[in-house]
C-alpha atoms as a PDB file:
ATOM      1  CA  UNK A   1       0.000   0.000   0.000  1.00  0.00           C
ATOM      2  CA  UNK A   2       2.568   2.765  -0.862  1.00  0.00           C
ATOM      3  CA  UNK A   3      -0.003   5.245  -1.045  1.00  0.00           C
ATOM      4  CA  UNK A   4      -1.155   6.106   2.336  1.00  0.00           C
ATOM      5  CA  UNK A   5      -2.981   9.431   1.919  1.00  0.00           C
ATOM      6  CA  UNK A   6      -6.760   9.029   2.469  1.00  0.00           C
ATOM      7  CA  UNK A   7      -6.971   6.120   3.533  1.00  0.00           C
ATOM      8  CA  UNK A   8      -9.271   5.550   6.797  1.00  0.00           C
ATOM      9  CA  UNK A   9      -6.958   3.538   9.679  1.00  0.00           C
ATOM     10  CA  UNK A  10      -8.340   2.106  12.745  1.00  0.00           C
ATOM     11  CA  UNK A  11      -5.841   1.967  15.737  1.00  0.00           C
ATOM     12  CA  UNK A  12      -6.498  -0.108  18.834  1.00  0.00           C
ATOM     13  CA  UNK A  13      -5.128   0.839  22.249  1.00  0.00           C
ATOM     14  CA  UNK A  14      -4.486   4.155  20.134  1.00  0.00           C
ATOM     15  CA  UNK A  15      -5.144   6.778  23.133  1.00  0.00           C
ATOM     16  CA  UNK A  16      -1.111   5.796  24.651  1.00  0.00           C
ATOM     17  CA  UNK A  17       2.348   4.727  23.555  1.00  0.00           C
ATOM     18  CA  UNK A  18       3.038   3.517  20.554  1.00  0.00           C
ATOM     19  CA  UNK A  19      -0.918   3.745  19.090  1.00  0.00           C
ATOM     20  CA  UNK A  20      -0.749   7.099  19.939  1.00  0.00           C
ATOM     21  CA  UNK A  21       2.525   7.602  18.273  1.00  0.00           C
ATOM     22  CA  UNK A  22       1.566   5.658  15.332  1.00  0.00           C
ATOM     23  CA  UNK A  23      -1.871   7.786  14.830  1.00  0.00           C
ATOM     24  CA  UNK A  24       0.524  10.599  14.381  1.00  0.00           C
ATOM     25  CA  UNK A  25       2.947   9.351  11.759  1.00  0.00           C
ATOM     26  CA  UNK A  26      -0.496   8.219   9.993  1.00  0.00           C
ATOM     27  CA  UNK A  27      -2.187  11.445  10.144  1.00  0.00           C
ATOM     28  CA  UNK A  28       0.943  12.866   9.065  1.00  0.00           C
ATOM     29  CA  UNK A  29       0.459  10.994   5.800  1.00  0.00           C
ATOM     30  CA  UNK A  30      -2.612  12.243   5.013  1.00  0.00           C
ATOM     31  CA  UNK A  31      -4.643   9.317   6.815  1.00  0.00           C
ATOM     32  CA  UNK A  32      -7.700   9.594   8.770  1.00  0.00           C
ATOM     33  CA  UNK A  33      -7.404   7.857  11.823  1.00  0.00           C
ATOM     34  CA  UNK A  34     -10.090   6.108  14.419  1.00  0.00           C
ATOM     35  CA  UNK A  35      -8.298   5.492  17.789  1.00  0.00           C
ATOM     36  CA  UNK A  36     -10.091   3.036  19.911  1.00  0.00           C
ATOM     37  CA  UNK A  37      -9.367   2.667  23.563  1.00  0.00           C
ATOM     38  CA  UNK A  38     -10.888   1.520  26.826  1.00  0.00           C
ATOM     39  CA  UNK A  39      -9.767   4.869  28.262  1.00  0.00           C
ATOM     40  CA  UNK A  40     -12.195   7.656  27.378  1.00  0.00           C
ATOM     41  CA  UNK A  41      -9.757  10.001  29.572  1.00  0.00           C
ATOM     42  CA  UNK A  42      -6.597   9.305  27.900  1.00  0.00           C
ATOM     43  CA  UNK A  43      -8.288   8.456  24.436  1.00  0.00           C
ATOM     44  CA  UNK A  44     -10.325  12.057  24.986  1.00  0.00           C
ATOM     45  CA  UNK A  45      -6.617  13.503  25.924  1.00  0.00           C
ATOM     46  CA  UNK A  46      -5.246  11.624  22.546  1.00  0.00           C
ATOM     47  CA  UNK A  47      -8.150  13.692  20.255  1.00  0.00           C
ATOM     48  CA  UNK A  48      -7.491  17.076  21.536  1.00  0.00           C
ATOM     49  CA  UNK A  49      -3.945  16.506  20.938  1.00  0.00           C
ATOM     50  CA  UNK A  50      -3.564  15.043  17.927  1.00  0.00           C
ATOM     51  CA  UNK A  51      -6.943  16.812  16.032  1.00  0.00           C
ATOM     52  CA  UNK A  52      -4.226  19.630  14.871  1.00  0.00           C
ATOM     53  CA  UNK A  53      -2.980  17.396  12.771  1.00  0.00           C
ATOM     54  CA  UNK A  54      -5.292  15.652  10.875  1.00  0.00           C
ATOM     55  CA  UNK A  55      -9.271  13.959  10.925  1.00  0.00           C
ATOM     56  CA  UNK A  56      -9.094  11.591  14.293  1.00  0.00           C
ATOM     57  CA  UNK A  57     -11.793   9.945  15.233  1.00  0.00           C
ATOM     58  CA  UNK A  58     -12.187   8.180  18.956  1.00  0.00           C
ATOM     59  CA  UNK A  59     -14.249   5.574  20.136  1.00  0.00           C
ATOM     60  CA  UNK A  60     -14.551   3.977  23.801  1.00  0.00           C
ATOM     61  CA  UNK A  61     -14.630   0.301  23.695  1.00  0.00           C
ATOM     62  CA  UNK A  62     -13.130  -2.746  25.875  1.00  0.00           C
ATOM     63  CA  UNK A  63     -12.262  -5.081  22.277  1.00  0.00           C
ATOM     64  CA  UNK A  64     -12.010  -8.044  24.328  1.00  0.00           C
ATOM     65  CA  UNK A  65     -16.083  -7.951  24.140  1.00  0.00           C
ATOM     66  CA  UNK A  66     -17.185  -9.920  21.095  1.00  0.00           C
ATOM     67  CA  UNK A  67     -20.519  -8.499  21.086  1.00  0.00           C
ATOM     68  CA  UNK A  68     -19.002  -4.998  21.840  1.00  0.00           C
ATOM     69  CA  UNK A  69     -16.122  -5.120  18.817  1.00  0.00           C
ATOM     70  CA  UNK A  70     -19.402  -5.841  16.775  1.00  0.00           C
ATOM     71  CA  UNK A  71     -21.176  -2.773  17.760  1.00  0.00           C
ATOM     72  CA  UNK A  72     -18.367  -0.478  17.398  1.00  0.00           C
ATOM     73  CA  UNK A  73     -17.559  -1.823  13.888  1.00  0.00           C
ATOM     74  CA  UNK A  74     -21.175  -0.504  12.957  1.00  0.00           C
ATOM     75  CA  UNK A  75     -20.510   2.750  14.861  1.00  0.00           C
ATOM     76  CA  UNK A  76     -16.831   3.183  12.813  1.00  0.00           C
ATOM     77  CA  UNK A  77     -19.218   2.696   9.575  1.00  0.00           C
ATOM     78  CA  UNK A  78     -21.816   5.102  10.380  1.00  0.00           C
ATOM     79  CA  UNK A  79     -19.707   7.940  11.840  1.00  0.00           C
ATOM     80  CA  UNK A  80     -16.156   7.504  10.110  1.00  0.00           C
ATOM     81  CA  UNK A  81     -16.519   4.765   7.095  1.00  0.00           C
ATOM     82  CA  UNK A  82     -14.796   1.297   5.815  1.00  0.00           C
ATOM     83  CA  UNK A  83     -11.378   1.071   7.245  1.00  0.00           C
ATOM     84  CA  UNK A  84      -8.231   0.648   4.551  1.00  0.00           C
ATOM     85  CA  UNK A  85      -6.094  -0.078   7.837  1.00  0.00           C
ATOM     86  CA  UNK A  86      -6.393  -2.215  10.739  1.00  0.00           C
ATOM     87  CA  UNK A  87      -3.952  -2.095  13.513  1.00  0.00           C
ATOM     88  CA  UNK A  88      -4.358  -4.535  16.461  1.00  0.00           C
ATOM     89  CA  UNK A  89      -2.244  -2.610  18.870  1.00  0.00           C
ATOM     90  CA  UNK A  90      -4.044  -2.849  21.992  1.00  0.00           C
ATOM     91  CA  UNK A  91      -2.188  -5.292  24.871  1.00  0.00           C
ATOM     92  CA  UNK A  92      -1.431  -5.793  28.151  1.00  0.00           C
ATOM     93  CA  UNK A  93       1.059  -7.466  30.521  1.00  0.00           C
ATOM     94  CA  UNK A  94       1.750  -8.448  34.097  1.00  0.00           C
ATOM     95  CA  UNK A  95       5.294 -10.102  35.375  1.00  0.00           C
ATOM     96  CA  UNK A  96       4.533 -12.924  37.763  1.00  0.00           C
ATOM     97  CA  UNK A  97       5.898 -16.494  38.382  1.00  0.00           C
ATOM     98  CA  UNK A  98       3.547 -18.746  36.589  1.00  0.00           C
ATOM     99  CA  UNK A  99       1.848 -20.610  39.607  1.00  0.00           C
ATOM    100  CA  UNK A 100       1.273 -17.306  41.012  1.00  0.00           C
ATOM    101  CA  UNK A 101      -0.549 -15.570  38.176  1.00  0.00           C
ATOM    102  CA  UNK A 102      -3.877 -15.090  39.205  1.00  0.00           C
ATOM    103  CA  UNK A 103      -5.922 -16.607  36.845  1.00  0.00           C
ATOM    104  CA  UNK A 104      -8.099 -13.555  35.612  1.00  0.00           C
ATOM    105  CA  UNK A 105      -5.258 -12.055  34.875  1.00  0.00           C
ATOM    106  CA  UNK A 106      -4.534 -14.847  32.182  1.00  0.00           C
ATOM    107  CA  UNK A 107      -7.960 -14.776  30.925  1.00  0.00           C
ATOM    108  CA  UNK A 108      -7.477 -10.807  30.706  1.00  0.00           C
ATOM    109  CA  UNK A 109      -4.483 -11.292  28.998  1.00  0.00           C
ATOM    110  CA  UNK A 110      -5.681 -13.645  26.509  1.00  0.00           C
ATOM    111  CA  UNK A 111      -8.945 -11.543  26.070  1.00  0.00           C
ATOM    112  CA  UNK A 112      -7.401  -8.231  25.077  1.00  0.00           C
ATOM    113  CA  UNK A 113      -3.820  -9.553  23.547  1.00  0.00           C
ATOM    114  CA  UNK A 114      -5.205 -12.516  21.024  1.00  0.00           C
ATOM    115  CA  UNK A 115      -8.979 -13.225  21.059  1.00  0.00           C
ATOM    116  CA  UNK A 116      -9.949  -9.401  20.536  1.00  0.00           C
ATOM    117  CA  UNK A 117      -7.618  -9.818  17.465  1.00  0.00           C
ATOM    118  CA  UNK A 118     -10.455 -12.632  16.023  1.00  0.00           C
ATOM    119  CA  UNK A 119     -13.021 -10.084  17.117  1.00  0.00           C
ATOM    120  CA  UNK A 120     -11.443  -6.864  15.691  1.00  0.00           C
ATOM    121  CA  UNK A 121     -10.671  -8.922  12.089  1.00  0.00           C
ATOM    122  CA  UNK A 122     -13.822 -10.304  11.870  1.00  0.00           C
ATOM    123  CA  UNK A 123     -15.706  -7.352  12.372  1.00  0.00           C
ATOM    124  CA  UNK A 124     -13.447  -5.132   9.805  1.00  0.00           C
ATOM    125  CA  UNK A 125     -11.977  -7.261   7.162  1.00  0.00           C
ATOM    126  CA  UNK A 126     -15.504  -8.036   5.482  1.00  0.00           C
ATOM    127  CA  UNK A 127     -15.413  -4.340   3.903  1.00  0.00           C
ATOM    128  CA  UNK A 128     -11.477  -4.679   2.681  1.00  0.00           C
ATOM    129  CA  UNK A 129     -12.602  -8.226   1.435  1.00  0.00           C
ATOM    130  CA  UNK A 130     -15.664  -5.992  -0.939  1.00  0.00           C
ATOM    131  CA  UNK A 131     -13.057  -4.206  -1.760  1.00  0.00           C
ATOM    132  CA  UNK A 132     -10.137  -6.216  -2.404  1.00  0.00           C
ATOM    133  CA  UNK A 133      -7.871  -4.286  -0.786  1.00  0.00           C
ATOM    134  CA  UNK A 134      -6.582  -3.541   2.747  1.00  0.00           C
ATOM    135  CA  UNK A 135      -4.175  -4.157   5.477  1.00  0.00           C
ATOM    136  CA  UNK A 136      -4.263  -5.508   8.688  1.00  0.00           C
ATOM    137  CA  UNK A 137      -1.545  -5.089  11.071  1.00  0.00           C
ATOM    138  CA  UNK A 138      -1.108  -7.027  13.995  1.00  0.00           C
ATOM    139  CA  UNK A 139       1.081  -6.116  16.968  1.00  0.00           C
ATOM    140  CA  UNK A 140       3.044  -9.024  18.291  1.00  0.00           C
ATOM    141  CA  UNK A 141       6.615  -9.088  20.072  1.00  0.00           C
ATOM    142  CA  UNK A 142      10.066 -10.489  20.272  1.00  0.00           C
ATOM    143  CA  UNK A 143       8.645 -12.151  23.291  1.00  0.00           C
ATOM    144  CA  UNK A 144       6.558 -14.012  20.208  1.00  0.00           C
ATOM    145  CA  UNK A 145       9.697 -15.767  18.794  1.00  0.00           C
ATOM    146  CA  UNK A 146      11.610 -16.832  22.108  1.00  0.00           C
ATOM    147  CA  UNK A 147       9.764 -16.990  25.221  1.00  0.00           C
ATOM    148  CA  UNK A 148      10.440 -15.380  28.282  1.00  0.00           C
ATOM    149  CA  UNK A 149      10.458 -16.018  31.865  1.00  0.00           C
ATOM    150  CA  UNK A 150       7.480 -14.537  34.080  1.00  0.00           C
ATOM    151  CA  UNK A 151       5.308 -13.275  31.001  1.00  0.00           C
ATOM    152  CA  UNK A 152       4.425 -16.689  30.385  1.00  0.00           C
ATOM    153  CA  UNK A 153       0.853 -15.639  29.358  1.00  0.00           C
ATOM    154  CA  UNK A 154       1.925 -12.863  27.208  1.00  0.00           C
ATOM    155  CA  UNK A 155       4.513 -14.819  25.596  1.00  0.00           C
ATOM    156  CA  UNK A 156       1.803 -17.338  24.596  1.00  0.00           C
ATOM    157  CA  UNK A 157      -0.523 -14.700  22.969  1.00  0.00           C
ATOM    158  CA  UNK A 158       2.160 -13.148  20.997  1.00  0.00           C
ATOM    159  CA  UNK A 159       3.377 -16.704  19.770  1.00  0.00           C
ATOM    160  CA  UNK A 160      -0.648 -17.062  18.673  1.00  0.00           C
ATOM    161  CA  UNK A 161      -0.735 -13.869  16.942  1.00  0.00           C
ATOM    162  CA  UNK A 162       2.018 -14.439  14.980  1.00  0.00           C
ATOM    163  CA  UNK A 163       0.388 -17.965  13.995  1.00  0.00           C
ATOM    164  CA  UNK A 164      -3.209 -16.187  13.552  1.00  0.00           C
ATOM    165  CA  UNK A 165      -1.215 -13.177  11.269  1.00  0.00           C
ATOM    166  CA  UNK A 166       0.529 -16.069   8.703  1.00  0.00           C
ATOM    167  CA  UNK A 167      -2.408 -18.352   8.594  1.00  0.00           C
ATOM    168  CA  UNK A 168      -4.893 -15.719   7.159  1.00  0.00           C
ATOM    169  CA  UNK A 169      -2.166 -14.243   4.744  1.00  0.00           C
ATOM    170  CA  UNK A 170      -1.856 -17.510   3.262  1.00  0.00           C
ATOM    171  CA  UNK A 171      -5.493 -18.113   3.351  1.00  0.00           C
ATOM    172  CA  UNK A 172      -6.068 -14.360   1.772  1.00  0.00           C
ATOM    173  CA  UNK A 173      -3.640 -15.400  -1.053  1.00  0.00           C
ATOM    174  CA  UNK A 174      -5.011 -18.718  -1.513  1.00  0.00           C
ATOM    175  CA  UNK A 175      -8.701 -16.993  -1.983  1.00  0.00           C
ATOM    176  CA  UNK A 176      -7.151 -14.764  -4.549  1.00  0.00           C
ATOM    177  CA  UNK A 177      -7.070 -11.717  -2.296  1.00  0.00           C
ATOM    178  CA  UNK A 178      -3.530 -11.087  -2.704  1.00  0.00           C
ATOM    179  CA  UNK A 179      -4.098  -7.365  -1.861  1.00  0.00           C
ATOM    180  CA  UNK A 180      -5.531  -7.869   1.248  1.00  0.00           C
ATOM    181  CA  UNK A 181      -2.276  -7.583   3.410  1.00  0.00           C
ATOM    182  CA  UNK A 182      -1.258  -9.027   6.805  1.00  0.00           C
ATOM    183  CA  UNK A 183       1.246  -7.961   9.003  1.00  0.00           C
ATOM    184  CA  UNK A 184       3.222  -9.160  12.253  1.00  0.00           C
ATOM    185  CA  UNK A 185       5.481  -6.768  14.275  1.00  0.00           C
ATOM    186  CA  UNK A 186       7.625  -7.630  16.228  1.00  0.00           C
ATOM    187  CA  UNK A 187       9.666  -5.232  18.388  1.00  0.00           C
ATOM    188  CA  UNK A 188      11.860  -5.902  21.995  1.00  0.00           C
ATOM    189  CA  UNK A 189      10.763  -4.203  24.526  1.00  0.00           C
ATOM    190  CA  UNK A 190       8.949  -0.699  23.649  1.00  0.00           C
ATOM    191  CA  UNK A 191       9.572   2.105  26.843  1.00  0.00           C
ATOM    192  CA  UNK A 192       6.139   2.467  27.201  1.00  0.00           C
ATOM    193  CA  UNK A 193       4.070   2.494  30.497  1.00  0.00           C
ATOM    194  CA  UNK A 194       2.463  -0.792  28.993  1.00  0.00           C
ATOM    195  CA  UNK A 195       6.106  -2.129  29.881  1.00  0.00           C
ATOM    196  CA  UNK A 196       6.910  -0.401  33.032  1.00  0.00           C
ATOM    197  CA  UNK A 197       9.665  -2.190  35.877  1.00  0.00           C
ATOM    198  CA  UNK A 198      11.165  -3.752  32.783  1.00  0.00           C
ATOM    199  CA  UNK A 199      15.305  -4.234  32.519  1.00  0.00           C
ATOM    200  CA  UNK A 200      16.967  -3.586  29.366  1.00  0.00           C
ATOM    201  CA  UNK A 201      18.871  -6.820  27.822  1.00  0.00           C
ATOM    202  CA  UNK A 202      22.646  -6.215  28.242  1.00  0.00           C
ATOM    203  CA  UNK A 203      23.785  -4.194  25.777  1.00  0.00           C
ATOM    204  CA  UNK A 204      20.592  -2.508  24.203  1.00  0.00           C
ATOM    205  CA  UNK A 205      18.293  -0.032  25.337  1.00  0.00           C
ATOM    206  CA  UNK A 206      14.383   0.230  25.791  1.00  0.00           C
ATOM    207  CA  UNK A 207      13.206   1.274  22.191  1.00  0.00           C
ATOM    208  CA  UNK A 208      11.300   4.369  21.751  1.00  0.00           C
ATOM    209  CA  UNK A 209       7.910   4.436  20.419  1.00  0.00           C
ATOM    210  CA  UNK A 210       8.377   6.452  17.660  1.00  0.00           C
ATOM    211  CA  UNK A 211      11.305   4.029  16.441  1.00  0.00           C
ATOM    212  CA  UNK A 212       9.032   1.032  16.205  1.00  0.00           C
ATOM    213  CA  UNK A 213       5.758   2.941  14.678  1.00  0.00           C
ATOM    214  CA  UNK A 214       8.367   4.554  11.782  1.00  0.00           C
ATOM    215  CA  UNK A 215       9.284   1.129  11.048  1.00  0.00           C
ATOM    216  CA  UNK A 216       5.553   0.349  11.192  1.00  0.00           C
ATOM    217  CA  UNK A 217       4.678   2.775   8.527  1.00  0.00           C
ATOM    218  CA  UNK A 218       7.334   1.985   6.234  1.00  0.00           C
ATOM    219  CA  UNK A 219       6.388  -1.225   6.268  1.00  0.00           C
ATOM    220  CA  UNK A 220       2.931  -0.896   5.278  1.00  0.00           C
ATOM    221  CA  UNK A 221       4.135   1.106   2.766  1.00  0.00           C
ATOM    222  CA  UNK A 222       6.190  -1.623   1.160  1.00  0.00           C
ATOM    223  CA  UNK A 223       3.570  -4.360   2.103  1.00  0.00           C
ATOM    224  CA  UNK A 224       5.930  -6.304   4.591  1.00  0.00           C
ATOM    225  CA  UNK A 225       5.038  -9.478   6.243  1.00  0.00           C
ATOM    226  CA  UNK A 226       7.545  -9.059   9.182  1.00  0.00           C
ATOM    227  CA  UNK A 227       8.838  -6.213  10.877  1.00  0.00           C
ATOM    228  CA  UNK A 228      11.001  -6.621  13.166  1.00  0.00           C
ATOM    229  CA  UNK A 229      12.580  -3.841  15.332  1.00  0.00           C
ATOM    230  CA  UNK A 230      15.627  -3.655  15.730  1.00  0.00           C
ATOM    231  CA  UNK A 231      17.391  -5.672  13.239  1.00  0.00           C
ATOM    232  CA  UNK A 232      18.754  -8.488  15.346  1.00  0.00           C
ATOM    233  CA  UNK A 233      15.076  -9.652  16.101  1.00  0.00           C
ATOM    234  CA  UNK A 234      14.908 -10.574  12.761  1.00  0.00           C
ATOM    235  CA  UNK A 235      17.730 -12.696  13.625  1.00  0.00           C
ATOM    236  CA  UNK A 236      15.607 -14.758  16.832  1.00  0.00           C
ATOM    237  CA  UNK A 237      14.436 -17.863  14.760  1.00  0.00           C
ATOM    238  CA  UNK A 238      17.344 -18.579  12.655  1.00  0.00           C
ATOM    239  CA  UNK A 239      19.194 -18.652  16.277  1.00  0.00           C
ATOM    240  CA  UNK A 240      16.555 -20.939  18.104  1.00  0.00           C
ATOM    241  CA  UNK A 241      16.855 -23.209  14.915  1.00  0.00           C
ATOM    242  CA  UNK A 242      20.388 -23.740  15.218  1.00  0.00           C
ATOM    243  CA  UNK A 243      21.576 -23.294  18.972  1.00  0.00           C
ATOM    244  CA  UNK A 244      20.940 -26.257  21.333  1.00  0.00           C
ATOM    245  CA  UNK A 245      18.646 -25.734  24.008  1.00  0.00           C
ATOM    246  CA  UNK A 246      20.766 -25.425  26.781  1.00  0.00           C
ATOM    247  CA  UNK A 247      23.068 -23.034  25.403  1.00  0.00           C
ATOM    248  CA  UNK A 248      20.329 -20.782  23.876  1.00  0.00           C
ATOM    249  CA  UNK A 249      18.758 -20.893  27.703  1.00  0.00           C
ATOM    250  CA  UNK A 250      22.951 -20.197  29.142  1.00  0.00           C
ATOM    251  CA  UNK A 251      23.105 -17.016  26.367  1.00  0.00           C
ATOM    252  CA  UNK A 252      19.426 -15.935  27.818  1.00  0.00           C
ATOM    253  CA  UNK A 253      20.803 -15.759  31.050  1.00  0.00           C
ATOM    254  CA  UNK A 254      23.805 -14.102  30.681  1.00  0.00           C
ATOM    255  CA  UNK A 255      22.319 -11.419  28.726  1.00  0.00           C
ATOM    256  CA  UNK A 256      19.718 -10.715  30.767  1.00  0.00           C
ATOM    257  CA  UNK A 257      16.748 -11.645  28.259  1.00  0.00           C
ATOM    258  CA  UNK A 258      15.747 -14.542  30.968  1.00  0.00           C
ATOM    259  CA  UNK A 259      15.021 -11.840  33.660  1.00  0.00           C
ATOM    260  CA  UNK A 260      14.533  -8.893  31.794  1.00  0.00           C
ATOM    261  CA  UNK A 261      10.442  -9.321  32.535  1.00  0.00           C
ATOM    262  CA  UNK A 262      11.114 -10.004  36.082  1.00  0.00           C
ATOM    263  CA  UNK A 263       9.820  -6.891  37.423  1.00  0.00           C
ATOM    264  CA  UNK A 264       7.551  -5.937  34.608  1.00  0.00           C
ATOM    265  CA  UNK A 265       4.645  -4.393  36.557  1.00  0.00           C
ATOM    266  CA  UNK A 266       2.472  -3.531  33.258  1.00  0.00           C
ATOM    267  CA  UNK A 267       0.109  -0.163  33.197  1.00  0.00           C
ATOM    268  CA  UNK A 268      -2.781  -0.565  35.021  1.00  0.00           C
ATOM    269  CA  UNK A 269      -5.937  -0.490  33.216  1.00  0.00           C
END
């Protein structure tokens, strides 16, 4: 989709971090943009401040609600129109040994980071589908192609969504609907409140939002499958393929990527 301007985007979790960030870079291309959020205070914050810029739209609405998703996809078409762009950006995460996770926060976690993805696709991709053309963009995370400690629930959903996101692109392409485009992101750990408590991995740095939604945006542009941020993620599965086990787990320690969600406290919702 090299052509960005005009085209109507929906962004999940869009009111903070890097939805927020990425609903500017879009409107900056000439987009209109529909930020969804279950934070009408932040997402009411996100509209005054990013309305100088271009059409934004916002709409309150908890995704992980099938029924809800389905309402506000008939809201989006009444009030802003068919979406060109889908971005599944909303997530959450809590750091806690496994047997001590409580177990709505795994249900939460599952809700919002992979089954409001179904929900959010199902409701949206019919009118790309009429017009056989779109792009759907699904956030995922380094901690989708090596799992790690204490984010064991997170880990899993990312690992989904990066199943979910290359299933339905070969599906698409099998149904002839080559132009309806999925993507998978994949960045380290983003600086974000959403990440809060977290440690860096020996020698790197927390990424900046605006780092990973630039790469975002340039990679809708040239209709990339993968994006991965920074380079070396790219890097994770040819690793796993070809380091034994027990050294792979020996480098995770030693860097720090083992413990580096430790004290992850997440941003409350």
């Amino acid at each position: 989709m090299k052509v960005l301007r005009g085209r109507n985007v929906l962004i999940t979790g869009g009111a903070l971090g890097m939805g927020k960030s990425l609903a500017r870079l879009l409107l900056q291309e000439g987009c209109r943009v529909a930020l969804v959020d279950i934070r009408e205070g932040d997402l009411d914050a996100a509209l005054r401040e990013l309305s100088p810029i271009g059409e934004v739209y916002a709409f309150v609405c908890d995704i992980s609600d099938r029924e809800k998703v389905y309402g506000l996809a008939q809201r989006v078409r009444d009030e802003f129109g068919d979406i060109d762009i889908l971005v599944n950006n909303a997530g959450v995460v809590k750091s806690d040994p496994f047997l001590e996770k409580p177990d709505e926060v795994i249900e939460r976690t599952v809700a919002v980071n992979l089954l409001a993805h179904f929900w959010t696709m199902k409701a949206f991709l019919p009118a790309m589908v009429a017009k056989k053309e779109g792009h759907v963009v699904n956030m995922a995370s380094a901690g989708g192609l090596l799992g790690v400690p204490y984010i064991s629930d997170y880990c899993a959903t990312k690992f989904a969504v990066i199943g979910l996101t290359e299933s339905l692109r070969q599906e698409f392409k099998l149904r002839g609907l080559r132009r309806v485009r999925f993507t998978y992101v994949c960045p380290n750990t983003v600086g974000t409140g959403m990440f809060a408590g977290a440690r860096p991995v020996k020698g790197t740095k927390l990424l900046d939002a605006d780092e990973v939604t630039r790469s975002i945006v340039q990679g809708i542009k040239r209709n990339r499958s993968f994006i991965g941020v920074p380079f070396s993620v790219y890097l994770v599965p040819l690793t796993k393929a070809l380091t034994p086990i027990p050294v792979l787990d020996l480098f995770n320690r030693v860097m720090g990527i083992a413990t580096s969600s430790e004290t992850t406290t997440g941003r409350p919702e």
